[in-house]
Protein backbone atom coordinates (compact mmCIF):
# COMPACT_ATOMS: atom_id res chain seq x y z
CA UNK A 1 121.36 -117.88 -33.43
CA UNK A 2 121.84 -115.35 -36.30
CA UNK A 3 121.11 -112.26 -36.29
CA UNK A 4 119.24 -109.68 -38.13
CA UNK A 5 121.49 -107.57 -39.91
CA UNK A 6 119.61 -104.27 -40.76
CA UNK A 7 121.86 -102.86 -43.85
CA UNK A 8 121.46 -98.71 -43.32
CA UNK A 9 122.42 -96.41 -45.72
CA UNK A 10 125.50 -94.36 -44.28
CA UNK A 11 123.76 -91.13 -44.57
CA UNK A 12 120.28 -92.23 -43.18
CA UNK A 13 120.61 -90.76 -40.03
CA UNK A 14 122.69 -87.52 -41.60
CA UNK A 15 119.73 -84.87 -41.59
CA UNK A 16 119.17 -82.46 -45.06
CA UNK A 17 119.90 -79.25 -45.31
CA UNK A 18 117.29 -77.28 -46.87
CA UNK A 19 118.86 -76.47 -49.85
CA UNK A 20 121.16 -78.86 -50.61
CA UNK A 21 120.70 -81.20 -53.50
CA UNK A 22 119.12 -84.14 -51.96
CA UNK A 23 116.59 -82.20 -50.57
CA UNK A 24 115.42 -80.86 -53.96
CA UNK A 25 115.85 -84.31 -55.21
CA UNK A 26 113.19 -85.14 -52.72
CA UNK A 27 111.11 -82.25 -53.43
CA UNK A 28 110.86 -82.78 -57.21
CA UNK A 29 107.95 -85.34 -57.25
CA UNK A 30 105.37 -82.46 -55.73
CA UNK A 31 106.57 -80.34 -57.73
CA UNK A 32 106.18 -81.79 -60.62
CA UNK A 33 102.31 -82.70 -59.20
CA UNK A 34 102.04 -79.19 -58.87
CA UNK A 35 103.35 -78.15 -62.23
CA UNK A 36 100.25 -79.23 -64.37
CA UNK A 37 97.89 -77.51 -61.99
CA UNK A 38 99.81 -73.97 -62.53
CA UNK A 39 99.58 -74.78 -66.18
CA UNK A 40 95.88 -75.68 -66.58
CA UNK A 41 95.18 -72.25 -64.50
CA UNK A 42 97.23 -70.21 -66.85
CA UNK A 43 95.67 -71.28 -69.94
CA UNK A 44 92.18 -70.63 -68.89
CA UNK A 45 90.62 -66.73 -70.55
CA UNK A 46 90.11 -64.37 -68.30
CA UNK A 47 86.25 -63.85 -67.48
CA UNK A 48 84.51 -61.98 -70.12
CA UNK A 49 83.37 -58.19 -68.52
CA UNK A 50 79.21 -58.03 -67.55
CA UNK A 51 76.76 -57.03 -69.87
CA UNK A 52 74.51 -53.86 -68.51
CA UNK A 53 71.16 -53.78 -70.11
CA UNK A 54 69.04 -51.36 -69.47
CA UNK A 55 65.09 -51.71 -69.86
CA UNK A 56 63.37 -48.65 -70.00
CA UNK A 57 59.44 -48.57 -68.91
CA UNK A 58 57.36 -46.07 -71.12
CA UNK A 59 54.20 -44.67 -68.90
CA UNK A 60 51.18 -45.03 -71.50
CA UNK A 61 49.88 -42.42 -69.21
CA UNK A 62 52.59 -39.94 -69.90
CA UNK A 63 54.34 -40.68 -72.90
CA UNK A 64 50.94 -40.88 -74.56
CA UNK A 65 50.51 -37.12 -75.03
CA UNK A 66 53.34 -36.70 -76.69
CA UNK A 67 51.78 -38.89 -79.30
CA UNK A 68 49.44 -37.50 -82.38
CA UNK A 69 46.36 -39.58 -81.48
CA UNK A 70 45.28 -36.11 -78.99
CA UNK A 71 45.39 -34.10 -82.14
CA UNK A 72 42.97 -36.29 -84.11
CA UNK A 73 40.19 -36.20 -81.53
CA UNK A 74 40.92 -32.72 -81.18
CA UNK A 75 39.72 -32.24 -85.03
CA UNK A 76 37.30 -33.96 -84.65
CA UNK A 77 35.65 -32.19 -81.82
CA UNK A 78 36.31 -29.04 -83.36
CA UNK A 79 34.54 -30.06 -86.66
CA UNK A 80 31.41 -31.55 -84.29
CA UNK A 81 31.61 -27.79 -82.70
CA UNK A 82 31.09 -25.76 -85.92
CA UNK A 83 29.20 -28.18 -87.89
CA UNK A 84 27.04 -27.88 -84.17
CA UNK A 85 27.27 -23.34 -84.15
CA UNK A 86 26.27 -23.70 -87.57
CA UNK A 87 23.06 -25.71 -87.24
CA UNK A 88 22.46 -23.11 -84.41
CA UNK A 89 23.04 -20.03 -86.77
CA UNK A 90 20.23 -21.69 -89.45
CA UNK A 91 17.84 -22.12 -87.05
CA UNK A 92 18.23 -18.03 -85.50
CA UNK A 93 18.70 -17.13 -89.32
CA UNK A 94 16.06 -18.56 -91.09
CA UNK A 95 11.90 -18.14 -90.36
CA UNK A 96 9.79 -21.43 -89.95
CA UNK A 97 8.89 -21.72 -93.83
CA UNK A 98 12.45 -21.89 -94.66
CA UNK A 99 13.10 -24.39 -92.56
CA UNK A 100 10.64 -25.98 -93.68
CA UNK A 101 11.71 -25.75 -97.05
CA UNK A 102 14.87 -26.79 -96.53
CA UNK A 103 13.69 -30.06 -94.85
CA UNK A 104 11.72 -30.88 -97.73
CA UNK A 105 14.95 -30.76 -99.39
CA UNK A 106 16.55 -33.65 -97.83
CA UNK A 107 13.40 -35.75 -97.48
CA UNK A 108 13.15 -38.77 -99.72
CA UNK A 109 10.20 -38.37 -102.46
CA UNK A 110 7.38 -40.16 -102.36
CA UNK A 111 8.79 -41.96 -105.61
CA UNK A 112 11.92 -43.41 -104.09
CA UNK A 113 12.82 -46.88 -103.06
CA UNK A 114 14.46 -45.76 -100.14
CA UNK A 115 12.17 -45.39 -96.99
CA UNK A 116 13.13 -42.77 -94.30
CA UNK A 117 14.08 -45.04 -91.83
CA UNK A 118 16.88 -46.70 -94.01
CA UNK A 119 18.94 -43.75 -94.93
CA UNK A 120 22.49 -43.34 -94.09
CA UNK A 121 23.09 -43.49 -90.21
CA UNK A 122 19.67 -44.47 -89.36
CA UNK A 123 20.17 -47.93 -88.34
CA UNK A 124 23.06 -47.14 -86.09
CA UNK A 125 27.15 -46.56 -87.03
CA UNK A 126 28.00 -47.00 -90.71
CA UNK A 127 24.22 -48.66 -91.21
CA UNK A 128 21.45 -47.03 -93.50
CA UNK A 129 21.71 -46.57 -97.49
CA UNK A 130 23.30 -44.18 -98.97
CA UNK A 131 21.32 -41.17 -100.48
CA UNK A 132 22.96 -41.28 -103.59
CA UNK A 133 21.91 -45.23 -104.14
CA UNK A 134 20.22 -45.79 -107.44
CA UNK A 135 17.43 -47.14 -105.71
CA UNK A 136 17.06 -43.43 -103.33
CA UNK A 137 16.47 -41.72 -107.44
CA UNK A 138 13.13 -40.61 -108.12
CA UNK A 139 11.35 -42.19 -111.13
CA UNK A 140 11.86 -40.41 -114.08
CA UNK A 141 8.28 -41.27 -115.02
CA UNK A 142 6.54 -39.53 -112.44
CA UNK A 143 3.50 -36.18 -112.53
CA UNK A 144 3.79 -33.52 -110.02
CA UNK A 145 1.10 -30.71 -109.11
CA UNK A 146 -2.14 -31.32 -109.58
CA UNK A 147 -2.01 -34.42 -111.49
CA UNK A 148 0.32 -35.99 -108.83
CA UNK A 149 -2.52 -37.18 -107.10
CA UNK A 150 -3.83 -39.66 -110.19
CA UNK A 151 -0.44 -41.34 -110.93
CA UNK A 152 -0.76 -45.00 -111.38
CA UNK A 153 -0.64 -46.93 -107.75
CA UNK A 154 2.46 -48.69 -108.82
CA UNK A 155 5.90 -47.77 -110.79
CA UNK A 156 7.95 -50.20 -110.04
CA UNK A 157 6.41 -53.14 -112.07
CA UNK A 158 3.20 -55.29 -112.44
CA UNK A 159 1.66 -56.98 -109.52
CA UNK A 160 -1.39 -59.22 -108.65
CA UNK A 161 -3.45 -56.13 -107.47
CA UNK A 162 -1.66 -53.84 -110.29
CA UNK A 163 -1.77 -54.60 -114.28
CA UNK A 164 0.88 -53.77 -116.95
CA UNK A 165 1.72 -50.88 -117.03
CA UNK A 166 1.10 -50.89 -120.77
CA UNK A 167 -2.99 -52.52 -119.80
CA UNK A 168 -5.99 -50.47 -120.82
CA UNK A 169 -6.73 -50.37 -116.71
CA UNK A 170 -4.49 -47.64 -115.89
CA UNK A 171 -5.79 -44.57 -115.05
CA UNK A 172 -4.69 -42.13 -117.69
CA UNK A 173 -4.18 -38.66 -116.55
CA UNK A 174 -5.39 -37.49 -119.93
CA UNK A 175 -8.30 -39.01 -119.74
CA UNK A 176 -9.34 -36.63 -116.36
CA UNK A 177 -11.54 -34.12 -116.96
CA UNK A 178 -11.26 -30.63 -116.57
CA UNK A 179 -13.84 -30.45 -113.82
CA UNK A 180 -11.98 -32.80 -112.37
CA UNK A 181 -8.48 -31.30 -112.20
CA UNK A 182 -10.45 -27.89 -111.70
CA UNK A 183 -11.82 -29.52 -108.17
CA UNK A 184 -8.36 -31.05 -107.28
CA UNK A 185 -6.60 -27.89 -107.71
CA UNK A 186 -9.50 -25.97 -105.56
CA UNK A 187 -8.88 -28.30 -102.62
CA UNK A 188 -5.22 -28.09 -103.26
CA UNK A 189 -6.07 -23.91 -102.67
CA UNK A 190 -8.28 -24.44 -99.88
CA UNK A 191 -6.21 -26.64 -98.24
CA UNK A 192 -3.08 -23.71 -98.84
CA UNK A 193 -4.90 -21.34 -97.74
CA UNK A 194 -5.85 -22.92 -94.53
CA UNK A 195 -1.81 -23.20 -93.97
CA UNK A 196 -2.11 -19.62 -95.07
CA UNK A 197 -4.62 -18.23 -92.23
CA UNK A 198 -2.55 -20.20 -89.55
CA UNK A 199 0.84 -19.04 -90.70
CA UNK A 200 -0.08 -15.12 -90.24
CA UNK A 201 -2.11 -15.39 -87.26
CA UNK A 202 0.78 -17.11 -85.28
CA UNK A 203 3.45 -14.70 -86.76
CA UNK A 204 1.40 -11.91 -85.35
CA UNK A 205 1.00 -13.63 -82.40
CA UNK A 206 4.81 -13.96 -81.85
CA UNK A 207 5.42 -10.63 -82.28
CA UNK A 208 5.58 -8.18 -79.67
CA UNK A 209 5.08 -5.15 -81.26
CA UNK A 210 2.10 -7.07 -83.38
CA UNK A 211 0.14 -9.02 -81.06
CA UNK A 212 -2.12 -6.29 -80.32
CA UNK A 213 -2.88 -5.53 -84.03
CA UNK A 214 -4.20 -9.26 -85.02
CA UNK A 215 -7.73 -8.45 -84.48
CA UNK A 216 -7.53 -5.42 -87.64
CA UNK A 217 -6.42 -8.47 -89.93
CA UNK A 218 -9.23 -10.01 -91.13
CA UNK A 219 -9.64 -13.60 -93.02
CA UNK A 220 -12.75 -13.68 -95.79
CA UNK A 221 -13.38 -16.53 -97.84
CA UNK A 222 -14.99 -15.70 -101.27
CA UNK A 223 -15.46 -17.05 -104.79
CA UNK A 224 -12.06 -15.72 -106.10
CA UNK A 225 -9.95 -16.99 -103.23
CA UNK A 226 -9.21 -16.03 -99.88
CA UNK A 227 -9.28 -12.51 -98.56
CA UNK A 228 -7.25 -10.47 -96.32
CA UNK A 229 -7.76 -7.47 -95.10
CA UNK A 230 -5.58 -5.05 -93.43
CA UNK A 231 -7.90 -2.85 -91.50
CA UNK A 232 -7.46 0.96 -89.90
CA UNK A 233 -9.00 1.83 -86.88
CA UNK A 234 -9.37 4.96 -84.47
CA UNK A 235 -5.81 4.26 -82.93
CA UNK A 236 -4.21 2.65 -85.45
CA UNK A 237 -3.06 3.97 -89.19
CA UNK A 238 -1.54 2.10 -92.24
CA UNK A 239 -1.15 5.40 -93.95
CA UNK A 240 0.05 8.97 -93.05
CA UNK A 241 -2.95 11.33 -93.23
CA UNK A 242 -3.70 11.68 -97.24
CA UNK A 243 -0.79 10.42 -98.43
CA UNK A 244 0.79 6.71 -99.77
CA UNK A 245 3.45 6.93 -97.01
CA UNK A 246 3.52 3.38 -94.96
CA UNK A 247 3.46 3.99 -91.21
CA UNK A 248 6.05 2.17 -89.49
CA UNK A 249 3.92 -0.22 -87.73
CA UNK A 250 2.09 -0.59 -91.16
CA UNK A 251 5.48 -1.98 -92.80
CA UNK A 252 6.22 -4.85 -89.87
CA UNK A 253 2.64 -5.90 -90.26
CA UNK A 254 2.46 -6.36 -94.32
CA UNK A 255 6.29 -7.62 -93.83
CA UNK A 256 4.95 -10.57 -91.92
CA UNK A 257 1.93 -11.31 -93.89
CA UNK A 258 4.47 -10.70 -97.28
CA UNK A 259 6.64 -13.70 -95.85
CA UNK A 260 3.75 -16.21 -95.56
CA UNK A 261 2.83 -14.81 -99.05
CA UNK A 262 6.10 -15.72 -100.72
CA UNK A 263 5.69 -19.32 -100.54
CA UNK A 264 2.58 -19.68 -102.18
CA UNK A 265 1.88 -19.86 -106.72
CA UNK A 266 -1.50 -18.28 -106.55
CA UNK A 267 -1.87 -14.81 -108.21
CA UNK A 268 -2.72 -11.87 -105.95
CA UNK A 269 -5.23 -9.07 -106.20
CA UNK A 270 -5.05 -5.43 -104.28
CA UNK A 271 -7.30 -3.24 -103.91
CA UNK A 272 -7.20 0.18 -101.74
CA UNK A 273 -9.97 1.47 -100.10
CA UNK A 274 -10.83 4.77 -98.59
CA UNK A 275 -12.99 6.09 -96.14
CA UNK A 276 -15.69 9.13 -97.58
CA UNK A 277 -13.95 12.23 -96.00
CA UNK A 278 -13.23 14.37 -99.20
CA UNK A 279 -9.91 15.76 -100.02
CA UNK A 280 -9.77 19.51 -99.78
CA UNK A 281 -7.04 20.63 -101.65
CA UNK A 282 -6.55 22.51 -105.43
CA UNK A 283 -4.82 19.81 -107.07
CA UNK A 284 -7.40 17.57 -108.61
CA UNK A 285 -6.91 14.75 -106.28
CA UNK A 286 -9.41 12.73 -104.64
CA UNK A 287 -10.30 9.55 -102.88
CA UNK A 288 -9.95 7.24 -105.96
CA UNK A 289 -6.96 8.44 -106.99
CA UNK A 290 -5.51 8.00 -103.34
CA UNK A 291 -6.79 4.29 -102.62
CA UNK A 292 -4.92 3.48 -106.25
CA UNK A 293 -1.84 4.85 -104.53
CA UNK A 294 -1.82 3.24 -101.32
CA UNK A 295 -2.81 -0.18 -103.47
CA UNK A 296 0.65 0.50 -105.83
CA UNK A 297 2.48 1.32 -102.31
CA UNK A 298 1.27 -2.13 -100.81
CA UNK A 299 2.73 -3.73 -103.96
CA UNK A 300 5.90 -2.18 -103.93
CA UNK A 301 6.42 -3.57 -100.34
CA UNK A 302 5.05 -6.66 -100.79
CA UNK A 303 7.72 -7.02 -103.29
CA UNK A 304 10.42 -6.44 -101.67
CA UNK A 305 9.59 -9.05 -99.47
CA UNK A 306 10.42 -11.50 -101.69
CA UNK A 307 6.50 -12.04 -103.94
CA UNK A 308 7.29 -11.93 -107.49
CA UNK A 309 6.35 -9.07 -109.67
CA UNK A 310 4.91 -11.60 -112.26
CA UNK A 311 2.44 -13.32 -109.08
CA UNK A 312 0.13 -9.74 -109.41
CA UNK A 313 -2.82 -9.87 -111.18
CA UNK A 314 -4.85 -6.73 -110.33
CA UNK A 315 -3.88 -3.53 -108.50
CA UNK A 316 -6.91 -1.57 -107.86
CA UNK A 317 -8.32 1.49 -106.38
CA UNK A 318 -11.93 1.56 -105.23
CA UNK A 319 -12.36 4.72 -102.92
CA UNK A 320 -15.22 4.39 -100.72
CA UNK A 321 -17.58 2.57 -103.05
CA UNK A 322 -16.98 -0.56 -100.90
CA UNK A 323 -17.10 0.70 -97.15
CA UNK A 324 -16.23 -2.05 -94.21
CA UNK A 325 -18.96 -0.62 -92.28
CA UNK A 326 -22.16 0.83 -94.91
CA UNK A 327 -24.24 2.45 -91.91
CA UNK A 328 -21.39 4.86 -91.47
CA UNK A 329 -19.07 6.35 -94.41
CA UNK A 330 -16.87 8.00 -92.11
CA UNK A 331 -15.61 4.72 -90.05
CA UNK A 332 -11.99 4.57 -89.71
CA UNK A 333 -12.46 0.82 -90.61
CA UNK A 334 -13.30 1.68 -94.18
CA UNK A 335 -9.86 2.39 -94.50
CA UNK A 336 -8.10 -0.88 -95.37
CA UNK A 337 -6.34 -2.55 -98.14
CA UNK A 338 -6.89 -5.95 -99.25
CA UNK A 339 -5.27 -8.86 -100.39
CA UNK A 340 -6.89 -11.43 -102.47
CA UNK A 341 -5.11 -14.48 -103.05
CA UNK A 342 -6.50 -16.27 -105.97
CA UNK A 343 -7.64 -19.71 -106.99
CA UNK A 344 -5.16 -21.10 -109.21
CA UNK A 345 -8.05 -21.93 -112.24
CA UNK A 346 -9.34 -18.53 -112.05
């Protein structure tokens, strides 16, 4: 029977030293396993350092004033206030015929294209028409005055209802006669003086320190124009006592009545009047020669209040040949001046 022979290496069962050359002869196959590994991890970069950013949130509600948007609302309020103090001052400055006046001013003419309601602004933000369009111009063949009221119907071109304006059936303001214009102008005056009555009476009327003196102001229509008179009475004197010197309450009231005044064309008349109580004095004057005075002293004020020197046509002095009250010469009434403003055709 044979046997098995097992041949065993004579050192099989010698153990290794740790450090002796077979045992690194055994060791070299993990270490070379190892030996890529360490090399792969050495050639990799180091990791690149974070990146910080930082986002910084601006507060609109904050950061906003800082801004220049505050300073442009700012000016713009401020020029809203004074154009707003200044309308204010106008109005405190100026009486109700200025104003008036000045409104007139700005209003479209009756000869423009442009209607009131399309002007600049009036249809809302940045709507309207400007006033300085062509079409806002006034004709430049237009009348004004008295003849204004017989200018042709149309002037912007023929229409069905309206011939050429070179036809034969256009009225021709030549071709008006002079009673005609003469009764246009006299309800052109009637109408003014109307204005005229209603101006004063409500100037006196808003005036303290007048309101009781309406009633001596006195409103006579007559065939030279209208009439006012300025009447004295028992507690109540224009003049000192036989002189031309203007009592103070005598000046407001011919100041107010001078302002309606100095809006109107006509031509004025004054006359002085006295009452019959005879000057007694060594100096030659007398009651003619007094109401001439107070007349010239009426103009000079009258004047000043803004009536030109060139609107007078008589200044006159009738003593008591024209009393306010005939059944008794000696009436305080009787003194008065009046004011006659004229019909333009007289």
């Amino acid at each position: 029977m044979a046997e098995a022979v097992v041949d065993t290496p004579p050192d099989a069962d010698k153990p290794v030293a740790p450090g002796s050359a077979e045992a690194s002869v055994e060791a070299s196959p993990a270490a070379e396993a190892k030996a890529p590994v360490a090399a792969e991890e050495a050639a990799e970069p180091a990791p690149l350092a974070p990146v910080i950013v930082v986002k910084k949130i601006i507060d609109d509600g904050h950061a906003g004033a800082h801004g220049g948007a505050w300073k442009i609302a700012l000016a713009d309020m401020m020029t809203a206030m004074m154009a707003f103090f200044l309308l204010m001052w106008l109005l405190g400055a100026t009486n109700e015929a200025q104003r008036k006046s000045i409104a007139d001013y700005f209003k479209p003419t009756s000869h423009s294209n442009v209607t009131m309601g399309q002007l600049a602004g009036s249809n809302g933000i940045l709507g309207g028409r400007s006033i300085i369009d062509p079409d806002g111009f006034p004709f430049s063949a237009k009348q004004t005055a008295a003849m204004e009221r017989v200018t042709p119907r149309s002037e912007g071109g023929p229409t069905e209802n309206d011939p050429s304006p070179n036809s034969s059936e256009r009225a021709n303001p030549d071709q008006v006669s002079e009673a005609e214009k003469k009764e246009i102008i006299e309800a052109a005056d009637k109408a003014a003086f109307d204005k005229l009555e209603k101006e004063v009476s409500e100037r006196l009327e808003k005036s303290p320190n007048l309101e009781n003196l309406k009633e001596q102001v006195k409103f006579v229509r007559e065939k030279d124009g209208l009439r006012i008179e300025i009447i004295e009475k028992a507690d109540f004197a224009m003049f000192a006592l036989g002189t031309t010197r203007l009592l103070p309450r005598a000046q407001a009231l011919l100041n107010e009545v001078a302002k309606s005044l100095g809006t109107m064309p006509n031509k004025l008349a004054l006359r002085g009047h006295t009452d019959s109580v005879a000057f007694s004095n060594t100096d030659n004057r007398n009651n003619w020669s007094l109401s001439a005075e107070r007349a010239e002293a009426t103009r000079t004020l009258v004047e000043k209040n803004g009536v030109k020197s060139t609107r007078f046509a008589r200044i006159e002095g009738v003593a008591d040949t024209a009393p306010y009250n005939p059944s008794d010469p000696l009436d305080p009434r009787n003194r008065r001046i009046s004011i006659t403003v004229l019909y333009r055709d007289h």
